[in-house]
Each structure stands twice: as structure tokens, then as C-alpha cells.
C-alpha atoms as a PDB file:
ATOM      1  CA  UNK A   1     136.108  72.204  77.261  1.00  0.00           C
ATOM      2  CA  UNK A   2     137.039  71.332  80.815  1.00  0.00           C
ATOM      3  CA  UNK A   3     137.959  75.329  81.987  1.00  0.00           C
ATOM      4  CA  UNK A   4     139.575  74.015  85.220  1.00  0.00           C
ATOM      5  CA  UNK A   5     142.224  72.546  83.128  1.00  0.00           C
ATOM      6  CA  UNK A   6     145.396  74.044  82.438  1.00  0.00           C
ATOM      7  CA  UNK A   7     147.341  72.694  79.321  1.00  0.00           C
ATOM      8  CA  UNK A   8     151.299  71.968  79.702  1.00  0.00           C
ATOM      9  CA  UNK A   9     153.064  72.169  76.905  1.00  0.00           C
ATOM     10  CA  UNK A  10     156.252  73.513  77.958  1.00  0.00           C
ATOM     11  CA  UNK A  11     157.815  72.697  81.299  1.00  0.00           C
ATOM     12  CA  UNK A  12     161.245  72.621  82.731  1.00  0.00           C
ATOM     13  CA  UNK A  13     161.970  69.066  82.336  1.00  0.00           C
ATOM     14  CA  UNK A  14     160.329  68.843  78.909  1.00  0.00           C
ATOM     15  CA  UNK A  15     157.819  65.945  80.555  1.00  0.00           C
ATOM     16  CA  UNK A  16     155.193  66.949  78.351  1.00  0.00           C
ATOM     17  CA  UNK A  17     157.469  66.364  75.392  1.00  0.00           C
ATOM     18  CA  UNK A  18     158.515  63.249  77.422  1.00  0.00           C
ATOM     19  CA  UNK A  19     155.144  61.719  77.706  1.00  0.00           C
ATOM     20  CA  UNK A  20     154.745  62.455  74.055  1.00  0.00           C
ATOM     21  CA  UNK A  21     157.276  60.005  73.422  1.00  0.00           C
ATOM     22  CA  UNK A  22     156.171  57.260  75.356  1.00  0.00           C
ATOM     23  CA  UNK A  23     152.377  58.184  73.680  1.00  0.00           C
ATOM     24  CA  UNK A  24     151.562  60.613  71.136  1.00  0.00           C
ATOM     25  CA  UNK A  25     148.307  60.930  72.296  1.00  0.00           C
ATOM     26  CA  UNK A  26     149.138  61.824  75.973  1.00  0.00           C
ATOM     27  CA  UNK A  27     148.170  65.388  77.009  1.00  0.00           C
ATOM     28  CA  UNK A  28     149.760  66.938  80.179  1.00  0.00           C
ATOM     29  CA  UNK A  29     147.257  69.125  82.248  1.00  0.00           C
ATOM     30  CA  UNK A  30     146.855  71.069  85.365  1.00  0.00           C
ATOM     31  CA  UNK A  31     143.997  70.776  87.600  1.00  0.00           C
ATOM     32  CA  UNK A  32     143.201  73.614  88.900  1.00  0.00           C
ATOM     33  CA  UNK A  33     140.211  72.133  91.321  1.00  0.00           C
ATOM     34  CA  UNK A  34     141.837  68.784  92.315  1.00  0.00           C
ATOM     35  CA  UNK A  35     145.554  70.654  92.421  1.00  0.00           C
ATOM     36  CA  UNK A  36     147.135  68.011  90.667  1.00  0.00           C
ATOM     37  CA  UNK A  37     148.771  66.982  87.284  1.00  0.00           C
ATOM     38  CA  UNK A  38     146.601  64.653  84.960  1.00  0.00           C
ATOM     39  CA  UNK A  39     147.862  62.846  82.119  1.00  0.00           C
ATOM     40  CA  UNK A  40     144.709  62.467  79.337  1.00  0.00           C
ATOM     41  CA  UNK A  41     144.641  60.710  75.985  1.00  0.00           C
ATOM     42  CA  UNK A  42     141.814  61.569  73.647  1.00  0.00           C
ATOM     43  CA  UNK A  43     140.383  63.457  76.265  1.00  0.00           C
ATOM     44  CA  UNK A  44     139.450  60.475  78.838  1.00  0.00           C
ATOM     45  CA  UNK A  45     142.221  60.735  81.688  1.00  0.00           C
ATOM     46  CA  UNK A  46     145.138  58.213  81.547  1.00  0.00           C
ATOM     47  CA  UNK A  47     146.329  59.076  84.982  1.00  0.00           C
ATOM     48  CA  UNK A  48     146.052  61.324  88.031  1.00  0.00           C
ATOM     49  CA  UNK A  49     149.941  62.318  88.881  1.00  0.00           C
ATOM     50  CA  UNK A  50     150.448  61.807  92.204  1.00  0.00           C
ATOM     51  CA  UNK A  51     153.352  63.817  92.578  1.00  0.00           C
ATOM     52  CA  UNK A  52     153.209  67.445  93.520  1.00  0.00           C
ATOM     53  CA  UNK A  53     155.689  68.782  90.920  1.00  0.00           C
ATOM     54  CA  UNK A  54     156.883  67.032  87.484  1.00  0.00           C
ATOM     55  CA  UNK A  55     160.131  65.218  87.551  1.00  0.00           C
ATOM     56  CA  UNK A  56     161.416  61.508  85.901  1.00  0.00           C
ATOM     57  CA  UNK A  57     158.211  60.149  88.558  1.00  0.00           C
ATOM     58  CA  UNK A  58     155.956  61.010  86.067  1.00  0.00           C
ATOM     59  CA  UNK A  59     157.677  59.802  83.211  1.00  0.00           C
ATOM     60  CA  UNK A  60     158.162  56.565  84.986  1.00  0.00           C
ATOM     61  CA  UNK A  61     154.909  56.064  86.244  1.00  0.00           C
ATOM     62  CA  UNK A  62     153.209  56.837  82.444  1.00  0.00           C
ATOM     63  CA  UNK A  63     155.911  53.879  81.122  1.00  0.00           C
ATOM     64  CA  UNK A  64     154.729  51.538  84.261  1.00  0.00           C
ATOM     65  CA  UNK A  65     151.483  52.415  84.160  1.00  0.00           C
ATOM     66  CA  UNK A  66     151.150  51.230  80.483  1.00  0.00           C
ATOM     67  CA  UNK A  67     148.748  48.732  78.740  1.00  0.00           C
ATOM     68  CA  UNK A  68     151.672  46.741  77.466  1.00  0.00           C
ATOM     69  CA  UNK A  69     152.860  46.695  81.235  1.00  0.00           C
ATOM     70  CA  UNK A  70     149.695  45.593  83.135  1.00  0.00           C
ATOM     71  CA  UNK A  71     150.603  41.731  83.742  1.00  0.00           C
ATOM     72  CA  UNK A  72     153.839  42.744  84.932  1.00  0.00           C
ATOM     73  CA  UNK A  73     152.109  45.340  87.204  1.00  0.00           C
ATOM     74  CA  UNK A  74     149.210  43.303  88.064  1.00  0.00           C
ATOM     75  CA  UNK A  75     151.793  40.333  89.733  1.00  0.00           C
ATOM     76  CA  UNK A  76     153.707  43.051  91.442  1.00  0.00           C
ATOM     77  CA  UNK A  77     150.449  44.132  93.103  1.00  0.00           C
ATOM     78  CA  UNK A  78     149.810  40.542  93.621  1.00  0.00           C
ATOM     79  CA  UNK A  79     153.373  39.785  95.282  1.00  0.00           C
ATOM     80  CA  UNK A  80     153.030  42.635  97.497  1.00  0.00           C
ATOM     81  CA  UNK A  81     149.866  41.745  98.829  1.00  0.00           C
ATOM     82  CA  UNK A  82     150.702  38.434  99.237  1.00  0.00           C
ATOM     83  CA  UNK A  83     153.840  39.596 101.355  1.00  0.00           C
ATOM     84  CA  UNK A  84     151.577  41.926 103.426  1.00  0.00           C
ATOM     85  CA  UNK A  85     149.252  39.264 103.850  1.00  0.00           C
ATOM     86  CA  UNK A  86     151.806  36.704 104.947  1.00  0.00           C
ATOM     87  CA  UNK A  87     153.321  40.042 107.377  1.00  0.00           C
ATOM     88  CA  UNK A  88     149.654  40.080 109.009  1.00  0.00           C
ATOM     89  CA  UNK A  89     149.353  36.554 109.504  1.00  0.00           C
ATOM     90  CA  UNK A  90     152.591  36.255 111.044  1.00  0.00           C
ATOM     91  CA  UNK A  91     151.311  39.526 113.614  1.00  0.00           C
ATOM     92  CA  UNK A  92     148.331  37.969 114.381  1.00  0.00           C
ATOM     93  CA  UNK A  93     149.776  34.554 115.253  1.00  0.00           C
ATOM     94  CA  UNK A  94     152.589  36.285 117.812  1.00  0.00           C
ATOM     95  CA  UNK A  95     150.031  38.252 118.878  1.00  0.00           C
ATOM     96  CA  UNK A  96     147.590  35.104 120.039  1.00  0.00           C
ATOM     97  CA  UNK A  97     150.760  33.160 121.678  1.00  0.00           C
ATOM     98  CA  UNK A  98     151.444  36.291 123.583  1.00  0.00           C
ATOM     99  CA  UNK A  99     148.005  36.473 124.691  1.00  0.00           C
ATOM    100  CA  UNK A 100     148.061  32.889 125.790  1.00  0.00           C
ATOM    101  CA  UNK A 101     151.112  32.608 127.415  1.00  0.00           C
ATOM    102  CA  UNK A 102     149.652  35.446 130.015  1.00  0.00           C
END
């Protein structure tokens, strides 16, 4: 067994109990090396929390984070980048007419 690894059963939101819900097989741990909450199922880890204290976040992010979830996910990543790439096309343009009306 992992020693660095702190079990959470009980904390003040009940998010372990939480997770349970959304999984039966999630486990909520502490890392004590990486300082950081991990969510594991069947011992492989499901998610590094990347939150420094438990609150609805986590929740959320186990329910988003989902297999069931991941085309949904997947196209928001893909919108995004497609905005940010659109944002740094539209930069690089004002920046080049700037340049060339000097």
C-alpha cells in the first residue's frame, strides 16, 4: 500500500460519501507528497483534485469528468480552443497591420 496516502472517509461536506454516489468505486485520498486530493477507483487514480480544500468543485468535476461525459467534454475543449485560436489569429493579424502602417 501507497503509505503517502491518506484515506478520507469522513469530511465536512460528506464529499467522500458524495463521490460514492456518483461511483461506488471512487476512493477519496490525501497525498501527502504531491499535497493534493486524489480521487482513485480500484486503486488506479481517477483524478488529481485540483482544488486545495474539498467543496461542490470536486463533486462537480468527478460528474464532468465522467466516462459517460467525455464527448460532451471533449467538444467543449474543442470549442474553446477553437475560440482561442480564432482570439490569436485575430492578434496576430492587428498586430501585422500595425506593423505595416509604421
Amino acid at each position: 500500500m501507497r503509505t503517502y496516502l491518506q484515506k478520507i472517509d469522513n469530511d465536512l461536506y460528506s464529499i467522500a460519501d458524495r463521490l460514492k454516489e456518483i461511483d461506488p468505486r471512487y476512493e477519496l485520498f490525501w497525498n501527502r507528497r504531491a499535497h493534493r486530493f486524489e480521487i482513485y477507483a480500484q486503486g488506479v487514480l481517477q483524478i488529481a483534485v485540483p482544488f486545495d480544500r474539498l467543496d461542490e468543485r470536486t463533486v462537480r468535476l468527478a460528474r464532468e469528468t465522467r466516462l459517460e461525459n467525455a464527448e460532451r467534454l471533449i467538444r467543449r475543449i474543442e470549442d474553446e480552443n477553437a475560440r482561442l485560436d480564432a482570439q490569436n489569429r485575430a492578434n496576430i493579424i492587428e498586430k501585422c497591420l500595425a506593423r505595416a502602417e509604421v
